[in-house]
C-alpha atoms as a PDB file:
ATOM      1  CA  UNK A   1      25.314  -0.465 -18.786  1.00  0.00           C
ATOM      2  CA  UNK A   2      26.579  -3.681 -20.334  1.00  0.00           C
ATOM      3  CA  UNK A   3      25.388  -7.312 -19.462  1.00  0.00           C
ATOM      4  CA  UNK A   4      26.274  -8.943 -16.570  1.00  0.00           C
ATOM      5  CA  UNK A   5      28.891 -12.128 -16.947  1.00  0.00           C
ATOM      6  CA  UNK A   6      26.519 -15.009 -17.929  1.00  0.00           C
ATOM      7  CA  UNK A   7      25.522 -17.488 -15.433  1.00  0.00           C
ATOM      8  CA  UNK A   8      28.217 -20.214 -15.235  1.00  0.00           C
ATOM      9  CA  UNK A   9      25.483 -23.050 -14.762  1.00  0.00           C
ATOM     10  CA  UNK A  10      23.567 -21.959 -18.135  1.00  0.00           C
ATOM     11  CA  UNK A  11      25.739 -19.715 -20.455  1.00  0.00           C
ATOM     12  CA  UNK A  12      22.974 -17.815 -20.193  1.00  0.00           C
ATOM     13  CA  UNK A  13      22.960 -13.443 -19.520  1.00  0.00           C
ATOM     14  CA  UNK A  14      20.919 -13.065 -16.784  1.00  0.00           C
ATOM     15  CA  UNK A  15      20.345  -9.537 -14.924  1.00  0.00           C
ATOM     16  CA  UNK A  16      19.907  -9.873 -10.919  1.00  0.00           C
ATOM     17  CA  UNK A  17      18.945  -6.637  -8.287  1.00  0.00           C
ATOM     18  CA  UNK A  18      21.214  -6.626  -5.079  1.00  0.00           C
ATOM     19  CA  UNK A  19      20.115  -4.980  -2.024  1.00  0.00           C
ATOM     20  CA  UNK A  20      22.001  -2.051  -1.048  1.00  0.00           C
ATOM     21  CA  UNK A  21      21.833  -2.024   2.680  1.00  0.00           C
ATOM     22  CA  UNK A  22      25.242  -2.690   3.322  1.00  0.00           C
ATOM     23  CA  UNK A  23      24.471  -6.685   2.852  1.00  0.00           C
ATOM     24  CA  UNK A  24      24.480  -7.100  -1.190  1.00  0.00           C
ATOM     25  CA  UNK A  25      22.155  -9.793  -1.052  1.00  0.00           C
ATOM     26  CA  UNK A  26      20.522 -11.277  -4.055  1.00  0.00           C
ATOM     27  CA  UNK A  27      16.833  -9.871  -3.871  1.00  0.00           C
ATOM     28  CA  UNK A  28      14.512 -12.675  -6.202  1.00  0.00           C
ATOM     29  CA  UNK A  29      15.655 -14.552  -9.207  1.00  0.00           C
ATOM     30  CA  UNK A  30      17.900 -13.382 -11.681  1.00  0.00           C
ATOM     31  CA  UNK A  31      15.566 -12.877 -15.068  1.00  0.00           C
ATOM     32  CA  UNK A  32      16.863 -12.533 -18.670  1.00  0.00           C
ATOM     33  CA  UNK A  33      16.759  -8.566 -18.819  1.00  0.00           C
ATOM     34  CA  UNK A  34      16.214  -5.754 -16.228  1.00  0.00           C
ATOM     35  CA  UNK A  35      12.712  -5.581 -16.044  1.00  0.00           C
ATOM     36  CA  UNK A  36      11.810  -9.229 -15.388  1.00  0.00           C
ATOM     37  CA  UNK A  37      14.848  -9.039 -12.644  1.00  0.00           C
ATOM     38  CA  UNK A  38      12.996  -5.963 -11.050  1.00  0.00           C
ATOM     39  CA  UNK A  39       9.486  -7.608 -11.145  1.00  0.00           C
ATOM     40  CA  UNK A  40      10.888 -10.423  -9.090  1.00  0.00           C
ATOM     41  CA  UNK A  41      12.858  -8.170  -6.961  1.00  0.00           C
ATOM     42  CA  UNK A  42       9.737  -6.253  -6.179  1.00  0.00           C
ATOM     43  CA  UNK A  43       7.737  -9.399  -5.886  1.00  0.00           C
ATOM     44  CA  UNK A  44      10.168 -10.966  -3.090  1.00  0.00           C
ATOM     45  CA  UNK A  45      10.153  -7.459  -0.984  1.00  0.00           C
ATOM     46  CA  UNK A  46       6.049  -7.541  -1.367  1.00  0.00           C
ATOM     47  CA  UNK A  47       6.373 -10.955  -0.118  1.00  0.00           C
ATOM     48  CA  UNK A  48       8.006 -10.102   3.135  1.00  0.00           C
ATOM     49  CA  UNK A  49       5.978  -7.240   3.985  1.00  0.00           C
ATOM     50  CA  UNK A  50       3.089  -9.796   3.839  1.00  0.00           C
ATOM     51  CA  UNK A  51       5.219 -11.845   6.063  1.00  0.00           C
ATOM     52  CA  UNK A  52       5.343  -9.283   8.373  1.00  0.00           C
ATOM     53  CA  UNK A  53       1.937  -8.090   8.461  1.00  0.00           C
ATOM     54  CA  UNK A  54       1.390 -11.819   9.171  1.00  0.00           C
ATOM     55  CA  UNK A  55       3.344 -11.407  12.320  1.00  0.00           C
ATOM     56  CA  UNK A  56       2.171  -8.724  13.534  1.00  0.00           C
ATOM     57  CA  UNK A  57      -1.490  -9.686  13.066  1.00  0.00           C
ATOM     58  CA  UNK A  58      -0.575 -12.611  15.135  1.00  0.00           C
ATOM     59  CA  UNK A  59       1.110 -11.248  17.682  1.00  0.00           C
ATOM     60  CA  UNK A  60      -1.690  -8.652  18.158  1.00  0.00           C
ATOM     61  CA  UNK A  61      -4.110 -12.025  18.630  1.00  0.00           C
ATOM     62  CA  UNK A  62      -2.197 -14.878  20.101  1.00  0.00           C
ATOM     63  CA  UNK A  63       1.052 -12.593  22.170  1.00  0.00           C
ATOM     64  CA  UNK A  64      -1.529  -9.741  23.390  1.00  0.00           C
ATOM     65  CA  UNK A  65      -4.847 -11.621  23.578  1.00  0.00           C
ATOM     66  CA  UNK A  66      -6.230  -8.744  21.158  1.00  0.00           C
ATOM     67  CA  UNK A  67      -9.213  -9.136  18.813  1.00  0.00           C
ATOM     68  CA  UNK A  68      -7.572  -9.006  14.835  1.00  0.00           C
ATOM     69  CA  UNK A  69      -8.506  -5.911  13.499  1.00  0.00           C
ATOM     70  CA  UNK A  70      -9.410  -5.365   9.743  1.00  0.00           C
ATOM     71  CA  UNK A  71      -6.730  -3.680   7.385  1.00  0.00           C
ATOM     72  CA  UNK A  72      -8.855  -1.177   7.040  1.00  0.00           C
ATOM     73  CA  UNK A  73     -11.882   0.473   9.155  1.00  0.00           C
ATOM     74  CA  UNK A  74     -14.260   3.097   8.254  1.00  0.00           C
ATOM     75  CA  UNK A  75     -16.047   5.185  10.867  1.00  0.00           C
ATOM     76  CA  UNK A  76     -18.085   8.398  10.823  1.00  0.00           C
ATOM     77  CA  UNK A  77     -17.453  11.557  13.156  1.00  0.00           C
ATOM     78  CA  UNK A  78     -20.415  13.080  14.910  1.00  0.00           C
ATOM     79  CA  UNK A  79     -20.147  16.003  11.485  1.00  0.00           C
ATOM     80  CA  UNK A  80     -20.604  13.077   9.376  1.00  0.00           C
ATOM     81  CA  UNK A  81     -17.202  13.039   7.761  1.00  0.00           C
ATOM     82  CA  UNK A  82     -16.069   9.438   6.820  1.00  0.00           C
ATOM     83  CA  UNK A  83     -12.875   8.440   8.247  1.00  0.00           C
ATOM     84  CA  UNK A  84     -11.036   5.396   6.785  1.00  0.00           C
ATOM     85  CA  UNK A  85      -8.454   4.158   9.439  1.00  0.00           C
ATOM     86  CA  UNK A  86      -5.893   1.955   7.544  1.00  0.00           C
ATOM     87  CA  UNK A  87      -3.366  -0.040   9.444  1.00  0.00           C
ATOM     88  CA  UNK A  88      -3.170   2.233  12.080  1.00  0.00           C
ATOM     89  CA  UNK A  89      -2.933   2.107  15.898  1.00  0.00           C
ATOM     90  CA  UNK A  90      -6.599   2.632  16.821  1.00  0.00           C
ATOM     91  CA  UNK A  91      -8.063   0.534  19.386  1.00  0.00           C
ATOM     92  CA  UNK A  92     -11.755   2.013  18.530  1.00  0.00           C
ATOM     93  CA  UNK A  93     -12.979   3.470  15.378  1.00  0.00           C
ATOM     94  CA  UNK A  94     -15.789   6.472  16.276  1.00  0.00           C
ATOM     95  CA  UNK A  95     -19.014   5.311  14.502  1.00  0.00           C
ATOM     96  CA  UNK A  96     -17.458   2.277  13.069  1.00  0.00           C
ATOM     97  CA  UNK A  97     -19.768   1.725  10.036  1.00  0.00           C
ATOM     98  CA  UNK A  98     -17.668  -1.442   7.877  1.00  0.00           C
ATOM     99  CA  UNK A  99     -14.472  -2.910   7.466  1.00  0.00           C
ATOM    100  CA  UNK A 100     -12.515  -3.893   4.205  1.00  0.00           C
ATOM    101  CA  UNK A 101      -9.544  -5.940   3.636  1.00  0.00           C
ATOM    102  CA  UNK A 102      -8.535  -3.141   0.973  1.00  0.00           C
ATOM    103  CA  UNK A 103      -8.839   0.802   0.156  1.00  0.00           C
ATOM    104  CA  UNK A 104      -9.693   0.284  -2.965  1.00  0.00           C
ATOM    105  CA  UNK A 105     -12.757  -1.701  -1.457  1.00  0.00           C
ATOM    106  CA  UNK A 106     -13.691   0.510   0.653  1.00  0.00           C
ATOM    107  CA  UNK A 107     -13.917   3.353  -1.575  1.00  0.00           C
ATOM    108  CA  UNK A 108     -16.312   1.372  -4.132  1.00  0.00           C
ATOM    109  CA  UNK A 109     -18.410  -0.164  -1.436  1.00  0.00           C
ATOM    110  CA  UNK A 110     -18.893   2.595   1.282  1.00  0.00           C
ATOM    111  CA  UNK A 111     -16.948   5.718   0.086  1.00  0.00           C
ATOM    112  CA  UNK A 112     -18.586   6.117  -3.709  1.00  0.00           C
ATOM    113  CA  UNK A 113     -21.875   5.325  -2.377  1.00  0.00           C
ATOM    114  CA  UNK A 114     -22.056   8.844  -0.875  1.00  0.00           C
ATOM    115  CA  UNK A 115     -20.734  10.968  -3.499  1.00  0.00           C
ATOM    116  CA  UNK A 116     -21.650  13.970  -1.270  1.00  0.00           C
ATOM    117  CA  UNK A 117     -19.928  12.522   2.280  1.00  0.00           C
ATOM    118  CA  UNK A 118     -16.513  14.201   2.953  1.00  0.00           C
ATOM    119  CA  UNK A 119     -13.640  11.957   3.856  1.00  0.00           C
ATOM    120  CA  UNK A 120     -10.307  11.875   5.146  1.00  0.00           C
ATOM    121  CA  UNK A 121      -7.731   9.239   6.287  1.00  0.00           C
ATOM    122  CA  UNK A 122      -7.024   8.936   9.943  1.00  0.00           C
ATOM    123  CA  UNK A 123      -4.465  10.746  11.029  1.00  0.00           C
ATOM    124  CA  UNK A 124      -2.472   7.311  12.152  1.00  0.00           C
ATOM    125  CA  UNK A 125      -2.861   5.868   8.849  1.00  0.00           C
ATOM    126  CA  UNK A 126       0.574   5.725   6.757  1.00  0.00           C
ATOM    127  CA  UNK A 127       1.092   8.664   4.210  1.00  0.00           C
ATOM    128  CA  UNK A 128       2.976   7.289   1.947  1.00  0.00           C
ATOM    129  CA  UNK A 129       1.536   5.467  -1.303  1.00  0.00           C
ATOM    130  CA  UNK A 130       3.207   3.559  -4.238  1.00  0.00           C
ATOM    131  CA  UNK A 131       1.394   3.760  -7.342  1.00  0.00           C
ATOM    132  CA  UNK A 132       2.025   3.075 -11.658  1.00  0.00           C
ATOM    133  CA  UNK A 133       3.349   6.379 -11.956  1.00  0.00           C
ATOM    134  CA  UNK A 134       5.991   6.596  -8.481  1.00  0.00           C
ATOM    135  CA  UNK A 135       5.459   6.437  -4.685  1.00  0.00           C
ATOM    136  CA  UNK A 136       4.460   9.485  -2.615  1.00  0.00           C
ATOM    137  CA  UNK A 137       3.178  11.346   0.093  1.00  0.00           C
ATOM    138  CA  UNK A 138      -0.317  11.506   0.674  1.00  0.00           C
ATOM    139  CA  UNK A 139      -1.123  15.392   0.370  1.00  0.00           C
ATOM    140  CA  UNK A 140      -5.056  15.811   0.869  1.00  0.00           C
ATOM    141  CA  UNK A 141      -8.199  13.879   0.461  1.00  0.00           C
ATOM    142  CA  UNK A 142     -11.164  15.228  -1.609  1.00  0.00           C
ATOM    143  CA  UNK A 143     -13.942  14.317  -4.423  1.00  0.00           C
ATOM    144  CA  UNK A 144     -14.285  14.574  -8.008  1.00  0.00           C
ATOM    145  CA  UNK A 145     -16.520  16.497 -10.457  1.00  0.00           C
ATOM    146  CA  UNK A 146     -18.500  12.370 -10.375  1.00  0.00           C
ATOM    147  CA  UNK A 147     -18.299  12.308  -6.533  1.00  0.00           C
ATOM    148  CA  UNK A 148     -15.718   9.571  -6.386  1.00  0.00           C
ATOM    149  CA  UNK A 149     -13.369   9.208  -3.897  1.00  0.00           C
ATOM    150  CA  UNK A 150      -9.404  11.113  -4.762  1.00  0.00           C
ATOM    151  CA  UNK A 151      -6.261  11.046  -3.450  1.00  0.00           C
ATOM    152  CA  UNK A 152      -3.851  13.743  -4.244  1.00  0.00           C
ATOM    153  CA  UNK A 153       0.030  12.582  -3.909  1.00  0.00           C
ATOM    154  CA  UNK A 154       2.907  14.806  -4.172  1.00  0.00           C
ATOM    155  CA  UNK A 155       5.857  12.234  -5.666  1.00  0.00           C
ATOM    156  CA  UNK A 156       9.290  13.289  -7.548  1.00  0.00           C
ATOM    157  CA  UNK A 157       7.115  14.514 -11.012  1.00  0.00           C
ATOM    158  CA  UNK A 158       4.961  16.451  -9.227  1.00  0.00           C
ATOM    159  CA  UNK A 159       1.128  16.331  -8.323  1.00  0.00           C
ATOM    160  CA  UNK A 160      -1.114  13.188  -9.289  1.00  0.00           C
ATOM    161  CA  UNK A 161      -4.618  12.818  -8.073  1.00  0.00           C
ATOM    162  CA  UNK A 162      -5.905   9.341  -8.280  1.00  0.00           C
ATOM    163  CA  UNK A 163      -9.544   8.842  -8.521  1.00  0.00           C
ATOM    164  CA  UNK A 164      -8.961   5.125  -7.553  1.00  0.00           C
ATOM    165  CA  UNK A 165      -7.351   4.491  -4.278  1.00  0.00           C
ATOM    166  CA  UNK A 166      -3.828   3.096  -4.664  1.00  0.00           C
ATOM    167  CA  UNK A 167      -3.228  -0.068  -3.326  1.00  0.00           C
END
């Protein structure tokens, strides 16, 4: 791949990520190689999922008269396995025990302070994780040798387990 023509304002080489949807939009600012361009690419799309999550939280409130409800949940069944509902579509949480406005929260305030507590996301939560090493499908839930909280995604290289929730 060679450089792109330089920017006719600056003279300068700058790389810039298009969408692919059909549109060929310009997704963030052009940067001065392909990683910088990427960063701000992924920064703008981060940015309007916030957006949206925005929206949505205030059309639950204001559009449906509903009470805002916490990113994330955690509630206990009646066999004492944690549940940790996370964006999803539950109206009640069974045994609701704390809310978090992040995973990884939840799992050092509430889910690590049990080490011997089985856990599992809700069935309504989403599946699908990015993370450093790839995005993937959420495959089971269990605990290390320390008792900490894992995560074991399936994602193009294979297996990972994460011992820290992914964000």
């Amino acid at each position: 791949m060679g450089l792109p023509p330089p920017n006719p304002a600056t003279g300068a080489d700058e790389f810039i990520v298009r969408d692919v949807n059909g549109h060929r939009h310009i997704l963030g600012t052009p940067g001065p190689d392909q990683d910088t361009a990427i960063r701000n690419a992924l920064s703008t799309l981060a940015g309007r999922r916030r957006d949206h999550a925005r929206r949505v939280e205030h059309n639950r409130t204001h559009v449906l008269g509903l009470d805002p409800v916490p990113p994330v949940r955690l509630g206990h069944t009646a066999t004492g396995t944690c549940v940790v509902h996370v964006r999803c579509s539950c109206p009640r949480v069974e045994g609701l025990a704390a809310h978090y406005e992040h995973v990884t929260l939840a799992a050092a305030d509430w889910l690590d302070e049990t080490p011997t507590t089985p856990w599992k996301f809700c069935p309504n939560s989403p599946t699908r994780f990015t993370t450093q090493s790839g995005s993937g499908r959420l495959t089971s839930t269990l605990r290390n040798d320390k008792g900490m909280a894992v995560v074991e995604l399936q994602h193009s290289e294979g297996t990972a387990r994460l011992s820290t929730l992914p964000r």
